[in-house]
Each structure stands twice: as C-alpha cells, then as structure tokens.
PDB file of N, CA and C in Angstrom:
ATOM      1  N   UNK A   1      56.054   8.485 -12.963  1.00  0.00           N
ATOM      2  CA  UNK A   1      57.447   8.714 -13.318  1.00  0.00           C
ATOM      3  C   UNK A   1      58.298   7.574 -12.768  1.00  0.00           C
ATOM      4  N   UNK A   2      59.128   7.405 -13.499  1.00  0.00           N
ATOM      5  CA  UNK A   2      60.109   5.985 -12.823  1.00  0.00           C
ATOM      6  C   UNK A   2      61.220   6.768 -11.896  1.00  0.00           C
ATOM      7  N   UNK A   3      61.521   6.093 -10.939  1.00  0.00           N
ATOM      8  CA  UNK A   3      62.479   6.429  -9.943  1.00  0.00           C
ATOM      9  C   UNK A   3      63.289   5.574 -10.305  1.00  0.00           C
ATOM     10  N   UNK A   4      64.914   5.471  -9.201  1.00  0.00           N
ATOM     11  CA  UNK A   4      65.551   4.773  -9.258  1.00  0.00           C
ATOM     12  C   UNK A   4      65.980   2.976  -9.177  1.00  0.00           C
ATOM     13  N   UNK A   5      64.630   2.944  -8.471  1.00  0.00           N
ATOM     14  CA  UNK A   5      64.404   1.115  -8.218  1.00  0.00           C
ATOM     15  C   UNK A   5      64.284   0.706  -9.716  1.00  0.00           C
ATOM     16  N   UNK A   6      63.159   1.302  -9.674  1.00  0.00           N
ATOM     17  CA  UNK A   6      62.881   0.927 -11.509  1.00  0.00           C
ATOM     18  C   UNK A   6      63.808   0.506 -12.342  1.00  0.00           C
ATOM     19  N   UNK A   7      64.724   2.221 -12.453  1.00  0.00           N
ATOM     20  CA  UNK A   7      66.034   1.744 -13.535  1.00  0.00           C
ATOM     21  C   UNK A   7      66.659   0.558 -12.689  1.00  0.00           C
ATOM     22  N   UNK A   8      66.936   0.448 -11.616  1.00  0.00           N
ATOM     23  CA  UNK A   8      67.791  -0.869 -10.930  1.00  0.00           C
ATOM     24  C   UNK A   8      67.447  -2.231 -11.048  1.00  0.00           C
ATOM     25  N   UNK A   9      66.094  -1.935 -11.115  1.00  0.00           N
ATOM     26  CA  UNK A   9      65.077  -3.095 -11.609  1.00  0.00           C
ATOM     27  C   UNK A   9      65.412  -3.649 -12.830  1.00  0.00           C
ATOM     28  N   UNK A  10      65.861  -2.938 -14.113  1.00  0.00           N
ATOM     29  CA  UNK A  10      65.572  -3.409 -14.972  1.00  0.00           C
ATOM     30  C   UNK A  10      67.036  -3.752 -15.746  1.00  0.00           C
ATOM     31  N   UNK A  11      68.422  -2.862 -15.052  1.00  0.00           N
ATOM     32  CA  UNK A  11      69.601  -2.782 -15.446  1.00  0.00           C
ATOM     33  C   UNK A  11      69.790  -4.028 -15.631  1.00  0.00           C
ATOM     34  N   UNK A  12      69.460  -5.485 -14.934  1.00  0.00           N
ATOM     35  CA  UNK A  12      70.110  -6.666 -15.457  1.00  0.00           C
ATOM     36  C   UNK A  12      69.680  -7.022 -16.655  1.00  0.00           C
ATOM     37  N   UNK A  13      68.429  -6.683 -17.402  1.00  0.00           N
ATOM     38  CA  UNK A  13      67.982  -7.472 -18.531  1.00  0.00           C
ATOM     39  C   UNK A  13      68.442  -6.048 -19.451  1.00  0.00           C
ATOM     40  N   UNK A  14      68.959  -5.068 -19.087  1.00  0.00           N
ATOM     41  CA  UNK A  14      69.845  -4.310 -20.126  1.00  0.00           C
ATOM     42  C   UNK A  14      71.336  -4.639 -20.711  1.00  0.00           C
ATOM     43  N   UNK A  15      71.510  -5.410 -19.547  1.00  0.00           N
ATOM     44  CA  UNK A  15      72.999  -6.341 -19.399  1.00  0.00           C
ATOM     45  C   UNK A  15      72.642  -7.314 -20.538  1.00  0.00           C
ATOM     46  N   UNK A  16      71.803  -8.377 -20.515  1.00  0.00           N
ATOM     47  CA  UNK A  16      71.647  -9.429 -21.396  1.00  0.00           C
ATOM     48  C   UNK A  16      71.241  -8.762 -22.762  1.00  0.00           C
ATOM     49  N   UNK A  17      71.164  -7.627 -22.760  1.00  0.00           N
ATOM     50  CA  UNK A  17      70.490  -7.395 -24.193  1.00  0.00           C
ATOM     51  C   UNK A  17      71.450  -6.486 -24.864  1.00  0.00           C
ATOM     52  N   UNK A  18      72.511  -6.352 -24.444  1.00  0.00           N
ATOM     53  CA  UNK A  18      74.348  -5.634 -24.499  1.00  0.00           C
ATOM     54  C   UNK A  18      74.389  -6.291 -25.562  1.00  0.00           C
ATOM     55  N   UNK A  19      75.057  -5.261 -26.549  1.00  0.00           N
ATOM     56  CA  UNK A  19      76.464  -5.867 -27.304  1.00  0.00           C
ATOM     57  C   UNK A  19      75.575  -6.188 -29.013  1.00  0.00           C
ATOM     58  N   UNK A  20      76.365  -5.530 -29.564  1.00  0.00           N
ATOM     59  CA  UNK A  20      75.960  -5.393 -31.423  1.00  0.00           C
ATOM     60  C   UNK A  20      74.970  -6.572 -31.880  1.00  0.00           C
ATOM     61  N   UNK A  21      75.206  -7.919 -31.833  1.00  0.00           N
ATOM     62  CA  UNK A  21      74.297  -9.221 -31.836  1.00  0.00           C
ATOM     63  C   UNK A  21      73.571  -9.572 -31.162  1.00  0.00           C
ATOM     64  N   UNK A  22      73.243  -9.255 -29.894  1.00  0.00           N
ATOM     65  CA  UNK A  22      72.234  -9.774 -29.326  1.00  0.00           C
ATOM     66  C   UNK A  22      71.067  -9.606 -29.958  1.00  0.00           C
ATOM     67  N   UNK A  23      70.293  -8.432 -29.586  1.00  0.00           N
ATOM     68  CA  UNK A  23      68.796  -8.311 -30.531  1.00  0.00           C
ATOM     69  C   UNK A  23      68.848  -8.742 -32.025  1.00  0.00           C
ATOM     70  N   UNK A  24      69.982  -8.997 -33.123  1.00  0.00           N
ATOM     71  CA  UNK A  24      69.385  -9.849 -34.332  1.00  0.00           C
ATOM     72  C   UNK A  24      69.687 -11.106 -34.142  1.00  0.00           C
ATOM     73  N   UNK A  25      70.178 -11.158 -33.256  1.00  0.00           N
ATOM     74  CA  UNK A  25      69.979 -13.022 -32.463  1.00  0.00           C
ATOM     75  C   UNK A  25      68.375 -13.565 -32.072  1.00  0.00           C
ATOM     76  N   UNK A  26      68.505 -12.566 -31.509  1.00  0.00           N
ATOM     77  CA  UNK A  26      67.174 -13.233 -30.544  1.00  0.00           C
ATOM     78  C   UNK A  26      66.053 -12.721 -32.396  1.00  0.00           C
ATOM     79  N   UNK A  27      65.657 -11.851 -32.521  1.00  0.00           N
ATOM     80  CA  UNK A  27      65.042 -11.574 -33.539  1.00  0.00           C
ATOM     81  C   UNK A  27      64.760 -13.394 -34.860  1.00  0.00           C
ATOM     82  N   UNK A  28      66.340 -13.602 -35.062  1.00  0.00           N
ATOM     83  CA  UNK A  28      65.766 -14.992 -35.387  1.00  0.00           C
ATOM     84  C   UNK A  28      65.600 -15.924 -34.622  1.00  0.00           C
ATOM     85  N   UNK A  29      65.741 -15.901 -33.399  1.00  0.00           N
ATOM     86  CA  UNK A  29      65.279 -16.925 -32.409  1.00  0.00           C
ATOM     87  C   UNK A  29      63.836 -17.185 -32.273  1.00  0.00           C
ATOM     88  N   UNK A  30      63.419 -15.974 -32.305  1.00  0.00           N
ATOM     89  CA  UNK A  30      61.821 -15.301 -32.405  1.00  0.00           C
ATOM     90  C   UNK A  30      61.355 -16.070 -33.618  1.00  0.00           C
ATOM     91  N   UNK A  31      61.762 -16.221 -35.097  1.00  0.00           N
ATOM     92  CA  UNK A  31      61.319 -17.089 -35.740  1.00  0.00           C
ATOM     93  C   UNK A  31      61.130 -18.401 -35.512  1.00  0.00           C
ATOM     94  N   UNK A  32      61.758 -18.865 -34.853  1.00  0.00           N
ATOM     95  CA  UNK A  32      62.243 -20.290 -34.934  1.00  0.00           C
ATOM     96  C   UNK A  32      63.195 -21.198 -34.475  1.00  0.00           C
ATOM     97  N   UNK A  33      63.180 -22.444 -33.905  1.00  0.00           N
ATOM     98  CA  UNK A  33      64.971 -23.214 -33.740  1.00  0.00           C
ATOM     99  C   UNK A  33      65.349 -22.858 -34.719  1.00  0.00           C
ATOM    100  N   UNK A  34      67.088 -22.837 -34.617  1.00  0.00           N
ATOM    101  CA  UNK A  34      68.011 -22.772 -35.342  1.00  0.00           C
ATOM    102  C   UNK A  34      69.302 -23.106 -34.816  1.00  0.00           C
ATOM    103  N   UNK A  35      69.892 -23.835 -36.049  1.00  0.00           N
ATOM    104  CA  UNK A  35      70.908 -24.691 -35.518  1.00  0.00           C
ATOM    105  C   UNK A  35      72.280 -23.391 -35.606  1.00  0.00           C
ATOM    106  N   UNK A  36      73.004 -23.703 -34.930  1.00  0.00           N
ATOM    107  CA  UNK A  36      74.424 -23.069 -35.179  1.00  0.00           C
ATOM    108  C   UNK A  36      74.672 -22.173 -36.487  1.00  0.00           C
ATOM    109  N   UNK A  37      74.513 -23.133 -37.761  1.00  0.00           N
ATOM    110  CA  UNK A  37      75.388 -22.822 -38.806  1.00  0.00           C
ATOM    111  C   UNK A  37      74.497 -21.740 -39.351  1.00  0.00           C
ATOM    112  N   UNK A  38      73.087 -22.089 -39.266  1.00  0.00           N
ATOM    113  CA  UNK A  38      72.061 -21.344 -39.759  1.00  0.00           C
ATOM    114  C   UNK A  38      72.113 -19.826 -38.972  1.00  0.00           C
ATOM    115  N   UNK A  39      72.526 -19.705 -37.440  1.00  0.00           N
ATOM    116  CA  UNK A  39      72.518 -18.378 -37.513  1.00  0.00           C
ATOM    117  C   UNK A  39      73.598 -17.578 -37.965  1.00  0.00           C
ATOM    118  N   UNK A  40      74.883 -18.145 -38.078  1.00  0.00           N
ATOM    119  CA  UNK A  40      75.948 -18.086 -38.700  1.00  0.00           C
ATOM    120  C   UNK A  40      75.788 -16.739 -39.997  1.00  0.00           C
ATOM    121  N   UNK A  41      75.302 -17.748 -41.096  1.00  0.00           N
ATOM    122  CA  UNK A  41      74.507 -17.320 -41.735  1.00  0.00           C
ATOM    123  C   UNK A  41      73.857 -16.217 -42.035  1.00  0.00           C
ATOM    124  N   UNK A  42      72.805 -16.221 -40.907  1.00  0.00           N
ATOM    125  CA  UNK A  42      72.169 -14.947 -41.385  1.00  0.00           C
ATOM    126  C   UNK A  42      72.261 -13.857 -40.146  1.00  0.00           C
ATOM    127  N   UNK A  43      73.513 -13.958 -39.388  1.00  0.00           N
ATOM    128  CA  UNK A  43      74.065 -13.235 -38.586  1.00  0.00           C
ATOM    129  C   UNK A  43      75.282 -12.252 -39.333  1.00  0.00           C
ATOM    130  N   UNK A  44      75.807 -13.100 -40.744  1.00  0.00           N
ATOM    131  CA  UNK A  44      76.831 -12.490 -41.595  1.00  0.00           C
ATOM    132  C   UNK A  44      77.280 -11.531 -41.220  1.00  0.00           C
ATOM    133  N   UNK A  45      78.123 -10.682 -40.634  1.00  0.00           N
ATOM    134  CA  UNK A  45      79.516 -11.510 -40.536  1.00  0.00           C
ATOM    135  C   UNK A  45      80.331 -11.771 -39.379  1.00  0.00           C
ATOM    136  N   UNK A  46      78.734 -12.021 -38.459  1.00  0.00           N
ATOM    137  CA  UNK A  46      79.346 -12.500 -36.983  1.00  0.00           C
ATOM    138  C   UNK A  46      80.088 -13.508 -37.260  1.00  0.00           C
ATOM    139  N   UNK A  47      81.586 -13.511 -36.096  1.00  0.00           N
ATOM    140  CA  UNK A  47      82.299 -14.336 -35.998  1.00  0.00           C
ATOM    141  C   UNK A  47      81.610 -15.486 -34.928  1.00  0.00           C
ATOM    142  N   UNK A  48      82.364 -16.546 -35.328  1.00  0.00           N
ATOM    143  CA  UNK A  48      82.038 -18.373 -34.734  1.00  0.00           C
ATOM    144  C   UNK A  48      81.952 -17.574 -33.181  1.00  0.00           C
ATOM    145  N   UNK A  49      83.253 -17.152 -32.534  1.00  0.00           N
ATOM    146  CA  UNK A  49      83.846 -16.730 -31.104  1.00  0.00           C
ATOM    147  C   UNK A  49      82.391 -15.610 -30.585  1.00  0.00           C
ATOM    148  N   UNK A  50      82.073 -15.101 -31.316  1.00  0.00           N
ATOM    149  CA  UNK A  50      81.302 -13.903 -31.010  1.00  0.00           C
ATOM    150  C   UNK A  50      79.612 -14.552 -31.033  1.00  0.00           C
ATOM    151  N   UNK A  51      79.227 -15.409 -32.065  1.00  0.00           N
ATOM    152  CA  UNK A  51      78.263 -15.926 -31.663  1.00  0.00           C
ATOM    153  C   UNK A  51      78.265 -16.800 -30.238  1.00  0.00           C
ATOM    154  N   UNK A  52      79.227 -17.837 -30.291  1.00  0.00           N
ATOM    155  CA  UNK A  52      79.245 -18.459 -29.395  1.00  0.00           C
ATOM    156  C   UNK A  52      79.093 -17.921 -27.989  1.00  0.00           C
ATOM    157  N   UNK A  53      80.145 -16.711 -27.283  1.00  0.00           N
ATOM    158  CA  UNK A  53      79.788 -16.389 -26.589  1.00  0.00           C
ATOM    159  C   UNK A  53      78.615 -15.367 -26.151  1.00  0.00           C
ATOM    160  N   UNK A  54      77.506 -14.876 -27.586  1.00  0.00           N
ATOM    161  CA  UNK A  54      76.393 -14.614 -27.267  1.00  0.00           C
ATOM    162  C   UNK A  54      75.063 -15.248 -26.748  1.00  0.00           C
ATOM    163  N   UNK A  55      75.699 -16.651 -27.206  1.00  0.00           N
ATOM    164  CA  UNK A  55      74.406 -17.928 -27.110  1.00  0.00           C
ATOM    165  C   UNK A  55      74.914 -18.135 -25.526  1.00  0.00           C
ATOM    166  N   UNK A  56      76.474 -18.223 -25.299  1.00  0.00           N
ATOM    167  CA  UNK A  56      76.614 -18.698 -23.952  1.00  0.00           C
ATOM    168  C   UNK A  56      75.948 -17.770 -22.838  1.00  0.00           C
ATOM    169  N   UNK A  57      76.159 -16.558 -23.159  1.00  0.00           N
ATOM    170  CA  UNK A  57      75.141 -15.693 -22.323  1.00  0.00           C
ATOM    171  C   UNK A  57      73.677 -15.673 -22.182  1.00  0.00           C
ATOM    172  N   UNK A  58      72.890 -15.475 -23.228  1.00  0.00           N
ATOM    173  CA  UNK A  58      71.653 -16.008 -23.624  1.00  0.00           C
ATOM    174  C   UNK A  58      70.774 -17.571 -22.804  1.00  0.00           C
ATOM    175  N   UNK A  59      72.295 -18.407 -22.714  1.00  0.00           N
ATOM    176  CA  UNK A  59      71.724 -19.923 -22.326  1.00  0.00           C
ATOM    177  C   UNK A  59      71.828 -19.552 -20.532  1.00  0.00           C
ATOM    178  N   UNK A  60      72.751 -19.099 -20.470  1.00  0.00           N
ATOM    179  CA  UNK A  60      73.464 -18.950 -18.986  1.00  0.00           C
ATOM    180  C   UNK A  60      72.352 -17.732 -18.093  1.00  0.00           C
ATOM    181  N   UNK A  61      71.495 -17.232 -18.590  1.00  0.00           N
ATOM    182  CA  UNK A  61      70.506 -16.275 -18.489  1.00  0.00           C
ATOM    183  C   UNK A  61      69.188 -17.080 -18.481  1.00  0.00           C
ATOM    184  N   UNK A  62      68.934 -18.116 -19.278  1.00  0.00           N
ATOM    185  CA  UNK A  62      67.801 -18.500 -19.322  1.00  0.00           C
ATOM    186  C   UNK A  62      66.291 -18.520 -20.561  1.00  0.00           C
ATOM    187  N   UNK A  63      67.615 -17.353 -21.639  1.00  0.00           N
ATOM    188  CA  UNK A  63      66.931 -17.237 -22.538  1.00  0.00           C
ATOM    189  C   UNK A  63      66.597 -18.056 -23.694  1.00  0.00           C
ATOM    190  N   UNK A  64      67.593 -18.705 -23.780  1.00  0.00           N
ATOM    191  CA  UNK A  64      67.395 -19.984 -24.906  1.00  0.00           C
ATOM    192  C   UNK A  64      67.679 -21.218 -23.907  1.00  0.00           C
ATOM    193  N   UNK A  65      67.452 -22.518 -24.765  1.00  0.00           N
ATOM    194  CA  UNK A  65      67.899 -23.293 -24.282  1.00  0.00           C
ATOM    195  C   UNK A  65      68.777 -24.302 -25.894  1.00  0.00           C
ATOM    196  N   UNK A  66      70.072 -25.074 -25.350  1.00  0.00           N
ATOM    197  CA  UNK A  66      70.449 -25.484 -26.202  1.00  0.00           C
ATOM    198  C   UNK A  66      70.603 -26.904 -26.585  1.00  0.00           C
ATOM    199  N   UNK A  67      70.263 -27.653 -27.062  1.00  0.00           N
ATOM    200  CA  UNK A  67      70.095 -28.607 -27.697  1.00  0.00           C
ATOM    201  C   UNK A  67      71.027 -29.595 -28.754  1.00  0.00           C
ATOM    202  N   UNK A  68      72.055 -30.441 -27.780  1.00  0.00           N
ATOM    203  CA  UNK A  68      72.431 -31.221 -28.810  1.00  0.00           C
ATOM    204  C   UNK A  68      72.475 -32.241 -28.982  1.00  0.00           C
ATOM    205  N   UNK A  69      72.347 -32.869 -30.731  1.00  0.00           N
ATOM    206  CA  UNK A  69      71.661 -34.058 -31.184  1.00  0.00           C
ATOM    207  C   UNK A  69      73.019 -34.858 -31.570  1.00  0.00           C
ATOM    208  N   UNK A  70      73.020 -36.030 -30.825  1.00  0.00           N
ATOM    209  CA  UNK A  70      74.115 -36.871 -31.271  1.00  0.00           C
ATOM    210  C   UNK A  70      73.777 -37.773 -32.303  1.00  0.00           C
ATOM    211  N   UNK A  71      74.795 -38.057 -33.399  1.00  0.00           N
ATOM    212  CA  UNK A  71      74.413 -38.612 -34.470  1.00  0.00           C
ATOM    213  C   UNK A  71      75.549 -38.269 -35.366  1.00  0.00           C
ATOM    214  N   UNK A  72      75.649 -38.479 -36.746  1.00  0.00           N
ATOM    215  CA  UNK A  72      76.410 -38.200 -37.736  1.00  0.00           C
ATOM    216  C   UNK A  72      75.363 -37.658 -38.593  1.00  0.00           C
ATOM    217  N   UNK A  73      75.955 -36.505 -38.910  1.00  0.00           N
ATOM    218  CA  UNK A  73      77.124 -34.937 -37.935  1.00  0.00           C
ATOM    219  C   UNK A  73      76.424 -34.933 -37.092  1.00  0.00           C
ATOM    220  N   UNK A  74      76.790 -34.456 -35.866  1.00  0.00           N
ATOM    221  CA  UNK A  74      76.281 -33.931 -34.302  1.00  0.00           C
ATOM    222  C   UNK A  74      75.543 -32.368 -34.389  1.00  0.00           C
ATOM    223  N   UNK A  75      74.871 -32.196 -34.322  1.00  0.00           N
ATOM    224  CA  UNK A  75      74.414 -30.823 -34.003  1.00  0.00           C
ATOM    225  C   UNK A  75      74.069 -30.440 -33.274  1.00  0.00           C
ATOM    226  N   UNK A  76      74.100 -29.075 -32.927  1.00  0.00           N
ATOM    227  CA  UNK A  76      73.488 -28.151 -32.034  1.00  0.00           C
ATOM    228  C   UNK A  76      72.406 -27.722 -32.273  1.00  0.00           C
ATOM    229  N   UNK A  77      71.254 -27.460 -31.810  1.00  0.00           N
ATOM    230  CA  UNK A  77      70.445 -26.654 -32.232  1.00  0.00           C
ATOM    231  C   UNK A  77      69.430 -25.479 -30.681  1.00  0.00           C
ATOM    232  N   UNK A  78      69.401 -24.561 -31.408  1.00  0.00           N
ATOM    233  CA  UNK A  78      68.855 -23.171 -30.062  1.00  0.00           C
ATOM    234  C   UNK A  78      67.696 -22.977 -30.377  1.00  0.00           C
ATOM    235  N   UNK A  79      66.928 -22.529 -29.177  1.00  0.00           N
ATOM    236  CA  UNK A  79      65.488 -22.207 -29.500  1.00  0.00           C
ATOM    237  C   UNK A  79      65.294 -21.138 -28.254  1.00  0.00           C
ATOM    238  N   UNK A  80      63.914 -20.075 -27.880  1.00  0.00           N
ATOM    239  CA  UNK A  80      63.629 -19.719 -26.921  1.00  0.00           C
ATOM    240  C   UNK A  80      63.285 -20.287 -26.150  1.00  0.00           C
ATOM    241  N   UNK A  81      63.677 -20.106 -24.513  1.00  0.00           N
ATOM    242  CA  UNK A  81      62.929 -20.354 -23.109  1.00  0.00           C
ATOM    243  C   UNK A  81      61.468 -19.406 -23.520  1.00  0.00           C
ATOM    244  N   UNK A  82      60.828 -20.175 -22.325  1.00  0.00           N
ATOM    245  CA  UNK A  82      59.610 -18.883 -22.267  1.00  0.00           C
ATOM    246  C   UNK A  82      59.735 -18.250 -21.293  1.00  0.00           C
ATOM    247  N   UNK A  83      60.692 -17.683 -20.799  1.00  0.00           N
ATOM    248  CA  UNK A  83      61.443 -16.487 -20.571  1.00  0.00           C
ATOM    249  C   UNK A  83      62.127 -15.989 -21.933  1.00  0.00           C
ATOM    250  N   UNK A  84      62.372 -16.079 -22.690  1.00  0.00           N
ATOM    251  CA  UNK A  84      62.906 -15.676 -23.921  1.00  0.00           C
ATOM    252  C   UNK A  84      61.535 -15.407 -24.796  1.00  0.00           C
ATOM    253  N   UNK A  85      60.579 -15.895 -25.132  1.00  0.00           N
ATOM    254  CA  UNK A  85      59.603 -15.547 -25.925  1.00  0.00           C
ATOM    255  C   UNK A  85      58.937 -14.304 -24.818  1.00  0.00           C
ATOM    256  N   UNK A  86      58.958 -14.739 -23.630  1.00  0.00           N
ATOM    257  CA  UNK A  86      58.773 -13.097 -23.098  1.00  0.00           C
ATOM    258  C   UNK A  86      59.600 -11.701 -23.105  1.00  0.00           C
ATOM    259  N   UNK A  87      60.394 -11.708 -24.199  1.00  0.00           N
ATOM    260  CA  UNK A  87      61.206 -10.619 -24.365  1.00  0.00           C
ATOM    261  C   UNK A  87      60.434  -9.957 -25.950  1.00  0.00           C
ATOM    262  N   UNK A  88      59.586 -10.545 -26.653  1.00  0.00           N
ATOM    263  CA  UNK A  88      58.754 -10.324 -27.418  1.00  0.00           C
ATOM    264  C   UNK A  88      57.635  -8.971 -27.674  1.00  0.00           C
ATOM    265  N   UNK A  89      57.029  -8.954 -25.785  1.00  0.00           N
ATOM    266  CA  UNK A  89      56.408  -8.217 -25.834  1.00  0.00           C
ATOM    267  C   UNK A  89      57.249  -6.243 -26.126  1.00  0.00           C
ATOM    268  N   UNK A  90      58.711  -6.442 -25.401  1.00  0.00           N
ATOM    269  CA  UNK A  90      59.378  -5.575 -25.312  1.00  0.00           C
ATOM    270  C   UNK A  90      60.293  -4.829 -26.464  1.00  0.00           C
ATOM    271  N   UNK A  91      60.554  -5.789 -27.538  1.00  0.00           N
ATOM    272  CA  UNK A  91      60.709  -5.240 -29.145  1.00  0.00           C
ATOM    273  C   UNK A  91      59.551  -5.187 -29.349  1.00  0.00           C
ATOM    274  N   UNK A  92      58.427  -5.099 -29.546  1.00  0.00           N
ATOM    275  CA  UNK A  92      57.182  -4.787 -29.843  1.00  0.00           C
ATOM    276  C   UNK A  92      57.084  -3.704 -29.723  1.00  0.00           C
ATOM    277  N   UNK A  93      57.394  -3.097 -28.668  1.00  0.00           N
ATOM    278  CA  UNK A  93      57.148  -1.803 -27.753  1.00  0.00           C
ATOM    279  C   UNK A  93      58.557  -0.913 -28.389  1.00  0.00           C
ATOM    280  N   UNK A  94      59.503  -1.578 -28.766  1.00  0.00           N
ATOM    281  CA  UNK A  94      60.561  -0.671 -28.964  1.00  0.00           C
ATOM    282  C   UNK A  94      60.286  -0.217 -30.968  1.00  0.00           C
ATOM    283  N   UNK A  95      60.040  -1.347 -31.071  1.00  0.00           N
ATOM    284  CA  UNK A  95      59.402  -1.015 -32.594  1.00  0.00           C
ATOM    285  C   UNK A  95      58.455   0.046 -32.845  1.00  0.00           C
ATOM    286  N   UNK A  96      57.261   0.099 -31.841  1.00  0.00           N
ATOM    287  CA  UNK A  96      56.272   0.712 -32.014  1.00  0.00           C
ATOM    288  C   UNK A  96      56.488   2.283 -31.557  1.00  0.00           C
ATOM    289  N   UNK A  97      57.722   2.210 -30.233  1.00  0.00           N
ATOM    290  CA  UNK A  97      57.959   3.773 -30.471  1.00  0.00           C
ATOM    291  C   UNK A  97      59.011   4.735 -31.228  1.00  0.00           C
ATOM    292  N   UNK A  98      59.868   3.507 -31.835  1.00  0.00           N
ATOM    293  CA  UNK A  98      60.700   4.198 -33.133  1.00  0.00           C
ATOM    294  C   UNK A  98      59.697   4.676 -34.147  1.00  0.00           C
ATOM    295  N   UNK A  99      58.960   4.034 -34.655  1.00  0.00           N
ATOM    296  CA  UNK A  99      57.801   4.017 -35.381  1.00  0.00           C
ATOM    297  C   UNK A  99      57.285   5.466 -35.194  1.00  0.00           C
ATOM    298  N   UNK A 100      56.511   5.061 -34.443  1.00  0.00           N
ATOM    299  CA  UNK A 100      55.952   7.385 -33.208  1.00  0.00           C
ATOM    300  C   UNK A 100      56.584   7.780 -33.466  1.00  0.00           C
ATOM    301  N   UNK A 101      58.074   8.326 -33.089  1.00  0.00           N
ATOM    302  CA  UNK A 101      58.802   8.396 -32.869  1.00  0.00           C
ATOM    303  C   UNK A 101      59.581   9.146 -33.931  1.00  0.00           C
ATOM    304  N   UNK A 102      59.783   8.290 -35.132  1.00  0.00           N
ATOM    305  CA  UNK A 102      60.860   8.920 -36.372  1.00  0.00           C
ATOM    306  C   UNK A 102      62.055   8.883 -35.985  1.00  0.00           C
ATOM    307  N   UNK A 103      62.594   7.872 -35.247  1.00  0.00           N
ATOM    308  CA  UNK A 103      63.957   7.745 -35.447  1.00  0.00           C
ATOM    309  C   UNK A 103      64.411   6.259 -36.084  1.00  0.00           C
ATOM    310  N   UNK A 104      64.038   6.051 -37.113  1.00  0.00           N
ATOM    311  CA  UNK A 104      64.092   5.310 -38.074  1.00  0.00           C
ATOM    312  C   UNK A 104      65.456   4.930 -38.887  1.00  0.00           C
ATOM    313  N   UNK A 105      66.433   4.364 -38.701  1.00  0.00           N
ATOM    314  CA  UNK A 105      68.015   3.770 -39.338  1.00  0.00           C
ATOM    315  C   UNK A 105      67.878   4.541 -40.533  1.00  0.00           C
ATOM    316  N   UNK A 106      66.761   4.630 -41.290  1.00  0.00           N
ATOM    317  CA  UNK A 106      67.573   5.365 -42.452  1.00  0.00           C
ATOM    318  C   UNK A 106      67.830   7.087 -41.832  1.00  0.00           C
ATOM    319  N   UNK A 107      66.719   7.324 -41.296  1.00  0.00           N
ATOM    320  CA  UNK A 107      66.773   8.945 -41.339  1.00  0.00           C
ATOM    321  C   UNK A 107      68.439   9.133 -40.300  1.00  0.00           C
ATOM    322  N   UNK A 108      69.226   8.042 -39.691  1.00  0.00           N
ATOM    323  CA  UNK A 108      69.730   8.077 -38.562  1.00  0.00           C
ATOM    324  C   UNK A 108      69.996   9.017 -38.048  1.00  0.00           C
ATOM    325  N   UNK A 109      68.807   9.274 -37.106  1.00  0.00           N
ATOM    326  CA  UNK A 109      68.127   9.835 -36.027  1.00  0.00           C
ATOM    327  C   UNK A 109      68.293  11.447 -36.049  1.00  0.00           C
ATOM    328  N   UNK A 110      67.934  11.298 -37.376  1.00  0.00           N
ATOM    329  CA  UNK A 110      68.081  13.500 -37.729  1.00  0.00           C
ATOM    330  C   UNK A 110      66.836  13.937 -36.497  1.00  0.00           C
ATOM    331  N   UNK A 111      66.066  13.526 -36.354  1.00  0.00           N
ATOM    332  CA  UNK A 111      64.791  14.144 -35.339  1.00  0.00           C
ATOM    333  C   UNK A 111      65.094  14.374 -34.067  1.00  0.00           C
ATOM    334  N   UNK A 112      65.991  13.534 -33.633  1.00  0.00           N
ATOM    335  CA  UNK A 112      65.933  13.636 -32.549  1.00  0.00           C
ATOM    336  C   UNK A 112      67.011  15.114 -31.993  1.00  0.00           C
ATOM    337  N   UNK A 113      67.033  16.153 -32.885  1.00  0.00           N
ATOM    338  CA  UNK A 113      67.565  17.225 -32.253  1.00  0.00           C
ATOM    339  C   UNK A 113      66.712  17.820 -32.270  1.00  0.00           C
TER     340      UNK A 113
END
C-alpha cells in the first residue's frame, strides 16, 4: 500500500504534468523534434503564450531541451531529455489502465459509479 512519502514522492512530477497541454505536448514530443510552429499546429488551438509557457516549464524541469538554429528564418526547435523519454514508461501504464479499466473519453467515465 502506498503511504504518505510515496504520494510526497511523487507530487513534484504531478506538478510538471499540470495543466490542459501538457500530456498532448509531450505525446508529440514522444514522436519526434518539433519546431515551434509545428506544435502550434497540432496543439490547435493552443495559444503562442500558453505553449510557450508550457515548453518553459518542461525545459526548466529538464524535460525537453531547446534548440535554436540561427540562420534565415531562425528557429527553434524541442525535443525530449532522457529524463523526458522516461516519462514514456508512465503513459504506458496510464493507457493500459484506462484500457482495464473502461473509463474511456467517449463513455466519459459512466463506470466509474
């Protein structure tokens, strides 16, 4: 059974994983670099302000690292730390017990009464 260290243990990486964008951030991070505009994109209809300060948390944590290329145009581009590809094993695990589980986005979460 988990005691209280545990949950205390783990409350900071519940902190980094806060807030509506984080997990489909990292989810395409998990694919691949990607530059700015590209998560933009397929973050639709995260705002510029709202990505930005998700990556700043993310970088400031250790989870990505960010990358920019000087040149014409200048870009940015993000990828995982491997501290960040170790967050992999843990949507794995969260997938696999929604899955068991049946609390699935469409049914939204009739089972669980």
């Amino acid at each position: 059974m988990l005691d209280r260290s545990c949950i205390e243990a783990i409350d900071p990486l519940l902190e980094i994983l806060d807030g509506k964008w984080t997990l489909p951030l990292l989810l395409e991070l998990f694919v691949g670099t990607k530059r700015f505009g590209e998560l933009r994109r397929k973050l639709h209809p995260i705002s510029p302000k709202t990505l930005t300060d998700r990556l700043r948390v993310l970088e400031e944590k250790g989870i990505i690292t960010r990358m920019q290329f000087h040149g014409v145009p200048l870009h940015v581009e993000y990828e995982l730390t491997e501290r960040g590809w170790n967050l992999q094993p843990i949507f794995a695990a969260m997938w696999t017990w929604v899955q068991e589980n049946g609390l699935s986005a469409e049914r939204g979460g009739e089972e669980m009464a």
